[in-house]
Protein backbone atom coordinates (compact mmCIF):
# COMPACT_ATOMS: atom_id res chain seq x y z
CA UNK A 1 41.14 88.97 31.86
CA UNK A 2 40.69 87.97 28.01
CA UNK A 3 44.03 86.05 27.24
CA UNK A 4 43.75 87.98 23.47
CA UNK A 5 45.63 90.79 22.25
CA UNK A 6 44.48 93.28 20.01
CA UNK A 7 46.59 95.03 17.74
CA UNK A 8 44.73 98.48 18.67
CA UNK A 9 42.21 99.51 21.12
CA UNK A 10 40.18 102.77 20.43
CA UNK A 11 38.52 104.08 23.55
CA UNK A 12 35.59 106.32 23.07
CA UNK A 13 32.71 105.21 20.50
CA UNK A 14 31.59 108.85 19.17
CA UNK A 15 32.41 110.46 16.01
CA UNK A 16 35.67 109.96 15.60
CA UNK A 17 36.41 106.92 17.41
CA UNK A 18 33.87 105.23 15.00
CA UNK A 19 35.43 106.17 12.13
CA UNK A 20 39.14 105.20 12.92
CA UNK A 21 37.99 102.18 14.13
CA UNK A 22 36.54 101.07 10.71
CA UNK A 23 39.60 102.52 8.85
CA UNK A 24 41.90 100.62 11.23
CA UNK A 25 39.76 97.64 10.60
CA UNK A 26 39.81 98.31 6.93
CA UNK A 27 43.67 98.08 7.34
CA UNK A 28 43.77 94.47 7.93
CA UNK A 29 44.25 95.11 12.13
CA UNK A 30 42.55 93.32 14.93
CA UNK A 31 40.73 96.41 16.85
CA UNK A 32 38.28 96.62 19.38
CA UNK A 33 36.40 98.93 20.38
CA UNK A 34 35.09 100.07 24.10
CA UNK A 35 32.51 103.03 23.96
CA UNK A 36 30.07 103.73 26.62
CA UNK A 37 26.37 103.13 25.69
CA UNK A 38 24.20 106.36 25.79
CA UNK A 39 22.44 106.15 28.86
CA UNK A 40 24.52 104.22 31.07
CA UNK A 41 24.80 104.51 34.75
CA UNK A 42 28.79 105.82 34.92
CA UNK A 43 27.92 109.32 33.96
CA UNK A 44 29.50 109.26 30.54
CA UNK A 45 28.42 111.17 28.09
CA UNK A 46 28.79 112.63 24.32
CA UNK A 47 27.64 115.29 22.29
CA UNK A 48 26.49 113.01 19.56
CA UNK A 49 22.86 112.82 20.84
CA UNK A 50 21.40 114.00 18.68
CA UNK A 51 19.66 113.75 15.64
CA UNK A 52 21.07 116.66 13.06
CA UNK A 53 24.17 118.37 12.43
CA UNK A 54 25.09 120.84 9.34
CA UNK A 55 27.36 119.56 7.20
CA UNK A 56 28.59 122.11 4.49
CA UNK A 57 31.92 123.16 2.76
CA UNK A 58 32.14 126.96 3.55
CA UNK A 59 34.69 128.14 6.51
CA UNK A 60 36.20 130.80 6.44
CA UNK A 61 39.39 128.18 7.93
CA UNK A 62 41.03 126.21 5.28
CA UNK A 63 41.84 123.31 6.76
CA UNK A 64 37.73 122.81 8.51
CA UNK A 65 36.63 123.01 4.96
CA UNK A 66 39.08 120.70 3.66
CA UNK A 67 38.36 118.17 6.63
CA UNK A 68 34.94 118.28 5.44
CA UNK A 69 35.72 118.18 1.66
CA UNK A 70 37.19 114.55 2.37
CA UNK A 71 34.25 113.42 5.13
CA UNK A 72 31.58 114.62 2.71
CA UNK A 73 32.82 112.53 -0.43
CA UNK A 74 32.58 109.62 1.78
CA UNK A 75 28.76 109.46 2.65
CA UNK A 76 27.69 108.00 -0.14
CA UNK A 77 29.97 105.35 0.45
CA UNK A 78 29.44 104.75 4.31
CA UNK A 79 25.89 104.93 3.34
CA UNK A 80 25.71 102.00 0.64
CA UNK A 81 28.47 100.06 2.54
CA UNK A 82 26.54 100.16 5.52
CA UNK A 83 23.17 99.79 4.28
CA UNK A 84 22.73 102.85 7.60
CA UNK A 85 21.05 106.48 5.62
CA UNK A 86 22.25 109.26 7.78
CA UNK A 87 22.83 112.07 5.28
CA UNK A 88 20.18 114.66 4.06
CA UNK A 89 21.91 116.58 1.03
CA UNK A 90 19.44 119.65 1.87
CA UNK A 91 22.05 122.28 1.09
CA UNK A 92 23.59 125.26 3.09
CA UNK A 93 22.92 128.64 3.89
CA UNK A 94 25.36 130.52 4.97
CA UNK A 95 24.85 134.50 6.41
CA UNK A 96 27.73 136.70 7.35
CA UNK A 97 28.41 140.45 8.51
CA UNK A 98 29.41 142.66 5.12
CA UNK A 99 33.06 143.67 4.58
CA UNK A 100 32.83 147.36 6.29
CA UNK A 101 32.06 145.22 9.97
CA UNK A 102 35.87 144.06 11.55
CA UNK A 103 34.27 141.12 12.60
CA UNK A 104 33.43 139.47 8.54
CA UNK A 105 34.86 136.62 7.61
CA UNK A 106 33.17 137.16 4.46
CA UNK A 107 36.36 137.41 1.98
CA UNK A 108 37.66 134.22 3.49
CA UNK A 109 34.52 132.34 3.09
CA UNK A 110 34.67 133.56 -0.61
CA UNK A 111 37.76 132.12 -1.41
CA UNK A 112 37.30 128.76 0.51
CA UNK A 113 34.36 128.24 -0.98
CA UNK A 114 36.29 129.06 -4.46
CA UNK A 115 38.04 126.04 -4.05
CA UNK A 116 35.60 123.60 -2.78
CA UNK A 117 33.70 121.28 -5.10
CA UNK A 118 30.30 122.25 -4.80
CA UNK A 119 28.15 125.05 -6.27
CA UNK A 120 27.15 128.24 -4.18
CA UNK A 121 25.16 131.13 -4.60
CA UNK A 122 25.70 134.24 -3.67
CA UNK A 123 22.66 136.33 -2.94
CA UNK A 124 21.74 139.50 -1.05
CA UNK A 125 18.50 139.56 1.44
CA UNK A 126 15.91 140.21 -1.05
CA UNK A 127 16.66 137.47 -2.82
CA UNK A 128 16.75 134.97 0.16
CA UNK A 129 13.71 136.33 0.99
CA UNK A 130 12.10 135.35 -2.48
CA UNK A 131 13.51 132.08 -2.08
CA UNK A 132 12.82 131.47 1.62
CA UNK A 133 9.85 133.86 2.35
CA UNK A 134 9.91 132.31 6.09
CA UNK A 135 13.25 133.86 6.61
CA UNK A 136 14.27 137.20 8.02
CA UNK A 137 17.51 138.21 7.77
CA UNK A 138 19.01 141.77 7.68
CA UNK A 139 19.03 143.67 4.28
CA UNK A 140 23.00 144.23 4.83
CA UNK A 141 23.32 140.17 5.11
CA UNK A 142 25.47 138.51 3.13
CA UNK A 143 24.68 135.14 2.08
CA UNK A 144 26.25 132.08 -0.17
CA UNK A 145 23.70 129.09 -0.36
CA UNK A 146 25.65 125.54 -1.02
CA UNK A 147 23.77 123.06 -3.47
CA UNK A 148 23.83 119.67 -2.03
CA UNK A 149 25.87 117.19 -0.88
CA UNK A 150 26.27 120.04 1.71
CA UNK A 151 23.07 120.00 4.16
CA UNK A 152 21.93 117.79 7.42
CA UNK A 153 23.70 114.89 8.92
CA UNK A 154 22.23 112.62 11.30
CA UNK A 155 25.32 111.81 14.32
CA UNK A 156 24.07 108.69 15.32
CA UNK A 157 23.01 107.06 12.56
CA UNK A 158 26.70 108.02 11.46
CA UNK A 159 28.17 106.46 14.29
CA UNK A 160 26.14 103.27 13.52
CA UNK A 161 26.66 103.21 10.03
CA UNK A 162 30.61 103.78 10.40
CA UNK A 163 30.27 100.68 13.32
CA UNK A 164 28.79 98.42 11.53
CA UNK A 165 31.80 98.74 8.30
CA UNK A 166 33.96 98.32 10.99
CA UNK A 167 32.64 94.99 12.00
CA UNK A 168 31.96 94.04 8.26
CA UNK A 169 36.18 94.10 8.47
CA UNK A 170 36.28 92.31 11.94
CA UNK A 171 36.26 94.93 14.52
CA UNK A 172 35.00 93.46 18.05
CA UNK A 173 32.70 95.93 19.26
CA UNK A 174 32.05 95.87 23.11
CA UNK A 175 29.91 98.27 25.20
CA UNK A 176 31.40 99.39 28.71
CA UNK A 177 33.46 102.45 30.43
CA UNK A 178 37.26 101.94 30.34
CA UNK A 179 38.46 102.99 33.83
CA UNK A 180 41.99 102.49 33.30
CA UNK A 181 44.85 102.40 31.16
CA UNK A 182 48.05 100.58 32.16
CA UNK A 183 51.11 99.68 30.14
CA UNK A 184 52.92 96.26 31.73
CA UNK A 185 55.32 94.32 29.87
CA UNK A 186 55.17 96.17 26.65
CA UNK A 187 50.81 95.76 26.07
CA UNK A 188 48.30 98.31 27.46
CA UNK A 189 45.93 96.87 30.17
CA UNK A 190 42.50 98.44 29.58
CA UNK A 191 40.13 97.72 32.78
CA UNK A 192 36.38 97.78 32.37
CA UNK A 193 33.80 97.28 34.67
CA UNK A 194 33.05 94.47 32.79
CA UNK A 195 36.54 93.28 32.41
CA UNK A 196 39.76 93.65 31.41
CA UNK A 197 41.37 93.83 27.85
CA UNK A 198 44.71 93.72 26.59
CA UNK A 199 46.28 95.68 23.14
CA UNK A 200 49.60 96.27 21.70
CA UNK A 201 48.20 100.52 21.25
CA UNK A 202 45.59 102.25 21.94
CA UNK A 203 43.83 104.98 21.01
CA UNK A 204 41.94 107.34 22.83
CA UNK A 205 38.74 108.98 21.41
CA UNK A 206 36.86 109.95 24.44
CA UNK A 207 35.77 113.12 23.61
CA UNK A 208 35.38 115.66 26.58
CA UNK A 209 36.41 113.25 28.96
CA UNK A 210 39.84 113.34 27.83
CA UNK A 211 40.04 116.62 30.00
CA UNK A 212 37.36 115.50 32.49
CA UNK A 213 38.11 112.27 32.82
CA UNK A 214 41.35 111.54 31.18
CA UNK A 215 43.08 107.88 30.81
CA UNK A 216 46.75 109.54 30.51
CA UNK A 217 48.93 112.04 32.35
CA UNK A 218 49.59 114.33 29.32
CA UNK A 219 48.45 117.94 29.49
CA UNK A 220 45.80 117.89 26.55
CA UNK A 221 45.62 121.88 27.21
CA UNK A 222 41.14 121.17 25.87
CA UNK A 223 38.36 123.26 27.65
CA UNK A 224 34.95 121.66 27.79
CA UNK A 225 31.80 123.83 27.52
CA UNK A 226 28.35 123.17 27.93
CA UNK A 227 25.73 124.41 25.15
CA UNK A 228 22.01 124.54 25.35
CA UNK A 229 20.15 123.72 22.23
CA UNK A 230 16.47 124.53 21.76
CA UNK A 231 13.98 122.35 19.57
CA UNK A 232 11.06 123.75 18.09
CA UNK A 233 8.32 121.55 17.53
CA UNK A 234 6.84 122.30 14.35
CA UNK A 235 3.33 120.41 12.66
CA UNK A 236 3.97 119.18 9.31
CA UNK A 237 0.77 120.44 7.81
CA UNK A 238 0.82 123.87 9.37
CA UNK A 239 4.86 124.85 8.54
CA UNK A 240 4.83 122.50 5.28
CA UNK A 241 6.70 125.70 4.20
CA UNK A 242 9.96 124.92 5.90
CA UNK A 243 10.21 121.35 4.38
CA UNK A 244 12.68 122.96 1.81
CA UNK A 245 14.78 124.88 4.39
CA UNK A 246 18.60 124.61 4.34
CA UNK A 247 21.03 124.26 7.37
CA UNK A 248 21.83 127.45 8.32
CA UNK A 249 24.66 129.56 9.92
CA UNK A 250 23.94 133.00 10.91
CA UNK A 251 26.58 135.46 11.91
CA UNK A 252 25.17 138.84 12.99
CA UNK A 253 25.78 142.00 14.67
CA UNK A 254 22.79 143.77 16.34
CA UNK A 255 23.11 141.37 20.18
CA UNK A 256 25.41 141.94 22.46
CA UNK A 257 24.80 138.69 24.17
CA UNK A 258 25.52 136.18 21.18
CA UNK A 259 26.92 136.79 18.08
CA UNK A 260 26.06 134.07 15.91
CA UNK A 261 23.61 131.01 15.48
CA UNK A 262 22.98 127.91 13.71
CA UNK A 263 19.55 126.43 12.85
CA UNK A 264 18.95 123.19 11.61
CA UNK A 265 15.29 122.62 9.10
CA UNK A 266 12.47 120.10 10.61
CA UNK A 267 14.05 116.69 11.38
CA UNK A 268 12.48 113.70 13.33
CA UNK A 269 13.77 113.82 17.17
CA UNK A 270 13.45 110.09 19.03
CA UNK A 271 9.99 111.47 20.41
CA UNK A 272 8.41 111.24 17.20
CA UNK A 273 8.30 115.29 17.09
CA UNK A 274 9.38 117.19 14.35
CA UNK A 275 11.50 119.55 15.26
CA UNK A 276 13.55 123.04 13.89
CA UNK A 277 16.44 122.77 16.08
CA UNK A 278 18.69 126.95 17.06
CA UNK A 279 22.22 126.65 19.04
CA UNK A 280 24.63 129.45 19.16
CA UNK A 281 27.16 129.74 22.28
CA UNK A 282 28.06 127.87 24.96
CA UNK A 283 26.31 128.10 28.48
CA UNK A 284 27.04 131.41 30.53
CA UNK A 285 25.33 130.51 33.94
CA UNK A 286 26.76 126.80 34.10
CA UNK A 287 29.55 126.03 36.13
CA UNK A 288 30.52 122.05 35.90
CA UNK A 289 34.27 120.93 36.53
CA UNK A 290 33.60 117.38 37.75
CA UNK A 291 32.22 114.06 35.90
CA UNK A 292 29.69 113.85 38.55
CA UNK A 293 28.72 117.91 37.75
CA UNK A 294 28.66 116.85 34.10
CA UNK A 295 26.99 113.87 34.08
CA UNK A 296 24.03 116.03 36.49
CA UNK A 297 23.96 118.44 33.55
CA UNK A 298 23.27 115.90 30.88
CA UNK A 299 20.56 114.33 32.57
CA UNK A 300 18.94 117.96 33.04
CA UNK A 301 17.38 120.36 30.46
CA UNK A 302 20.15 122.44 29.91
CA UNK A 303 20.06 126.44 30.84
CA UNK A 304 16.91 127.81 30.91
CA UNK A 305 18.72 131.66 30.49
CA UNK A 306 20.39 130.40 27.45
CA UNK A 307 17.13 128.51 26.11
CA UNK A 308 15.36 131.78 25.89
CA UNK A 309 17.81 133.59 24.78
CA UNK A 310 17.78 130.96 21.39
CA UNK A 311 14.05 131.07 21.54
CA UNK A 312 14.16 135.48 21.04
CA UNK A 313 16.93 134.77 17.99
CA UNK A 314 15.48 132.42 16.37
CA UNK A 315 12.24 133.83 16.16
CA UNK A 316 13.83 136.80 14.81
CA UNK A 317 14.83 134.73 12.12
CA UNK A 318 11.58 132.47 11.92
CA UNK A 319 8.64 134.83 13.23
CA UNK A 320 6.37 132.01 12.28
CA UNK A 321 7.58 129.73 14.49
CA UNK A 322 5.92 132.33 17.37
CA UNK A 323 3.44 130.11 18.96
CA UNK A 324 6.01 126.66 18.44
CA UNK A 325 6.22 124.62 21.82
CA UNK A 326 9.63 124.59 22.63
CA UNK A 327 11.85 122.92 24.42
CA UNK A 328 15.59 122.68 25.26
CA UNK A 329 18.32 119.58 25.67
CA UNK A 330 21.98 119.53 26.63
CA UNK A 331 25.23 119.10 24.82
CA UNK A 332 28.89 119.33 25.66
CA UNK A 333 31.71 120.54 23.65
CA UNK A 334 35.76 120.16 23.84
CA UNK A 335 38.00 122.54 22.48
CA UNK A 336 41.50 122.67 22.17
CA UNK A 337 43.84 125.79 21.85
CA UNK A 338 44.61 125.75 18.57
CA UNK A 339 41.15 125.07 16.98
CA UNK A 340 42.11 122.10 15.30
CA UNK A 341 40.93 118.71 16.33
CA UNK A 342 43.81 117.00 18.71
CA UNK A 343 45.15 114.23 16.72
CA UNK A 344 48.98 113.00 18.28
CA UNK A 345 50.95 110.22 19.45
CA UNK A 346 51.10 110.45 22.98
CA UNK A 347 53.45 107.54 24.33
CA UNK A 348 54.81 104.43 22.87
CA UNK A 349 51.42 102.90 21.47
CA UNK A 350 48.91 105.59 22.75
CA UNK A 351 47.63 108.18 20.92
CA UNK A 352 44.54 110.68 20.78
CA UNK A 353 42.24 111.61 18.91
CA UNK A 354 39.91 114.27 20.44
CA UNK A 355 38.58 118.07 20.62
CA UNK A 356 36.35 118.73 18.14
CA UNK A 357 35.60 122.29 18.88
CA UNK A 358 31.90 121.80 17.69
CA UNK A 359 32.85 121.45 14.46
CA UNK A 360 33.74 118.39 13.85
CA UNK A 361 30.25 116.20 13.40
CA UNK A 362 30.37 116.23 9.77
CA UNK A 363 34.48 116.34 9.59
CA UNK A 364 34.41 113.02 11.95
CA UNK A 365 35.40 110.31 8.67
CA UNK A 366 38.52 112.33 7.77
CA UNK A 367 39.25 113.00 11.48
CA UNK A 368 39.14 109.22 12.12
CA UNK A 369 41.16 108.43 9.00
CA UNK A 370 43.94 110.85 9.49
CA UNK A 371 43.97 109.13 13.53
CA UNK A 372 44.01 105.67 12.02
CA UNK A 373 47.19 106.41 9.56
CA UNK A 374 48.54 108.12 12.52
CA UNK A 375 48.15 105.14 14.67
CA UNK A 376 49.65 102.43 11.66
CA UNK A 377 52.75 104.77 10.61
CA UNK A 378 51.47 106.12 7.72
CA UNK A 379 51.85 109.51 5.94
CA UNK A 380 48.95 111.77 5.72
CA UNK A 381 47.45 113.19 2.87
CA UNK A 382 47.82 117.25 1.79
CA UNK A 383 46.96 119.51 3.03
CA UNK A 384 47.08 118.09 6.44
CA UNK A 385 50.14 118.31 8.56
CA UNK A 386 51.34 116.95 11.64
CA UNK A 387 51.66 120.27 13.49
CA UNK A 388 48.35 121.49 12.91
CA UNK A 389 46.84 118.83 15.20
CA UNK A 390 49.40 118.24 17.55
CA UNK A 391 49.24 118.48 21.48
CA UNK A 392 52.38 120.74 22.02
C-alpha cells in the first residue's frame, strides 16, 4: 500500500475521466488517475474505441449543444497544448423529418443552431445533391450543413491528448482495474490488482460499469446498451469523391425498424483501412446483464442482424458504396433517465461523473470540467445547473 495521499482519485480513464483529471490537475491538486488499458484481461471495457465521432453544434436540446459549444472552443487548445491532433473540422450535415411529421425536431434545431457560434446552411435535397452528388436523401429532407470547427473527432487521440496536459500539471497516471472502494479513517482506499492507493475523494468516471460494475451502493438509475457499428472499407482512388464528405446525422421516416442514423466520412481505422463508418440504434437481439456477458460481447463482432440492417441504410444513402467490404465492431453505451450526463456528489468525497447517452464524445472537455469544479467546490458556469445532472 503506497504510504501517499492524493488529494483526488478519478477512476475510469475514458472521455470524461480524462478531461477532469487534467482540469483537476490544472487546479493545482495532486490527482491520479486509474483507467483500465484497452485490451486488458479483466473484461473492462469503453466505448471510446474508436477512431471517429461527430462533433457539431446542432441539437435540437439546449443544454447538448451548449456542452458542445464549450468542448469545441477547446480543441484548438488541447491540441497545441498537447502537441496530440485529434480534431478534423470537416463540418456537419444535419437531415431531419419536415414540420408536417410529429416526430421533427426541426424548429428546435433552428433555433439552437440560432444561437450557436458557427455558420449553417440551410438547404433542401436538390441542393445537397449538387453539393454532395454521392448522397441520397429524400426530396422532403430537411437539412442545415455546419461550417467547421463542427466535423470529426478522433476519441482516443482525445483521451491521449487530454492525458498527457494532465501530466504536463503533475497528474500520476497509472494503468490497472480498481476493484474496490473503501472509506477508513476519513481517506478512500482504492484496491487494484496491482495495488492499493489512498485519496482524500474520489471520483468515479467508469463509464458503463458504473451500472455493471459499480464501486458504490447508490442507485445511479443508468441503462447500458449495446450498439453495432458497421465500417465500410472504401479505396482512396476509387471513392476520392467522398474525401469532402461531412459527419452526418440522418433522421428519417420511411423504416419501421430504425429511425435514424449517423455516418461518419473515410477515416483511418488501426488496420490501416479506410473506412466510412453507419451506427443508428442500439442492439435488438443482444441480451448482456453481466461483466462477464459484456466483456464476451466486446471481444465479438457485434450483431450480425443489426450489421445488415446498417449495411441496407446506408447504402440507401451511399449507393456507391454497393460493392464496399464491410465489416462490423462493438460499442457500449450508458444512459441515464434524464438524458443528461450524471454529474453529482455522491458521499463525503465521492462523486460521479458518468452516462453519456452516446452523446457525449465530443461534449467530454466540458463534461470533465463541470465534474472537476464539482469535485473542488466551485460554482458552475451558465447555463448549467446542478439539477440537470443530478442522480435524484
Amino acid at each position: 500500500m503506497t504510504s501517499k495521499i492524493h488529494n483526488v482519485a478519478v477512476i475510469g480513464a475514458g472521455l470524461m475521466g480524462s478531461a477532469a483529471t487534467k482540469y483537476l490537475a490544472q487546479s493545482g491538486l495532486d490527482v491520479l488517475l486509474l483507467g483500465a488499458p484497452e485490451g486488458n484481461q479483466v473484461g473492462i471495457h469503453a466505448s471510446h474505441y474508436d477512431e471517429a465521432r461527430i462533433t457539431r453544434y446542432s441539437n435540437p436540446d439546449r443544454i447538448w449543444s451548449q456542452l458542445a459549444a464549450q468542448s469545441i472552443s477547446e480543441y484548438s487548445r488541447i491540441e497545441q497544448t498537447s502537441g496530440i491532433r485529434f480534431h478534423t473540422p470537416c463540418g456537419h450535415l444535419r437531415c431531419d423529418l419536415p414540420p408536417a411529421n410529429s416526430r421533427s425536431a426541426l424548429e428546435a434545431v433552428r433555433e439552437v443552431l440560432s444561437e450557436a457560434p458557427v455558420n449553417a446552411t440551410y438547404m433542401g435535397s436538390g441542393e445537397c445533391r449538387q453539393r454532395f452528388p454521392y448522397l441520397h436523401f429524400a426530396s422532403n429532407a430537411q437539412l442545415h450543413l455546419e461550417s467547421g470547427p463542427a466535423g470529426i473527432l478522433r476519441p482516443r487521440s482525445l483521451i491521449q491528448a487530454q492525458i498527457e496536459i494532465a501530466r504536463q500539471h503533475g497528474a500520476q497516471i497509472v494503468s490497472g482495474v480498481v476493484q474496490e472502494v473503501v472509506k477508513e479513517g476519513g481517506t478512500y482506499q482504492l484496491r487494484t490488482g496491482a495495488g492499493q492507493f489512498e485519496a482524500s475523494c474520489v471520483l468515479l468516471a467508469t463509464g458503463a460499469y458504473a451500472a455493471i460494475q459499480p464501486l458504490s451502493r447508490h442507485d445511479l438509475h443508468l441503462t447500458v446498451r449495446t450498439e453495432t457499428v458497421l465500417l465500410a472499407q472504401v479505396d482512396q482512388n476509387r471513392h476520392a469523391h467522398l474525401w469532402d464528405m461531412p459527419g452526418i446525422i440522418w433522421n428519417f421516416s420511411h423504416r419501421e425498424d430504425v429511425p435514424y442514423a449517423y455516418i461518419l466520412p473515410p477515416v483511418e481505422y488501426q488496420d490501416g483501412h479506410h473506412c466510412v463508418k453507419i451506427g443508428a440504434d442500439h442492439d435488438r437481439d443482444i441480451e448482456a446483464r453481466l461483466v462477464t456477458e459484456y466483456d464476451q460481447y466486446m471481444r465479438s463482432t457485434g450483431s450480425e442482424s443489426t450489421m445488415m440492417l446498417l449495411h441496407e441504410v446506408l447504402l440507401e444513402l451511399i449507393p456507391d458504396l454497393s460493392d464496399a467490404p464491410y465489416r462490423s465492431k462493438p460499442c457500449i453505451l450508458t444512459y441515464t433517465s434524464k438524458g443528461y450526463p450524471l454529474i453529482d456528489q455522491l458521499d463525503d468525497g465521492l462523486f460521479i461523473a458518468a452516462g453519456g447517452c452516446g452523446k457525449s464524445a465530443k461534449s467530454s472537455d466540458m463534461i470533465g470540467r463541470l465534474a472537476a469544479l464539482l469535485v473542488v467546490g466551485n460554482s458552475w458556469p451558465e447555463p448549467f445547473s446542478r439539477d440537470l445532472f443530478s442522480v435524484s
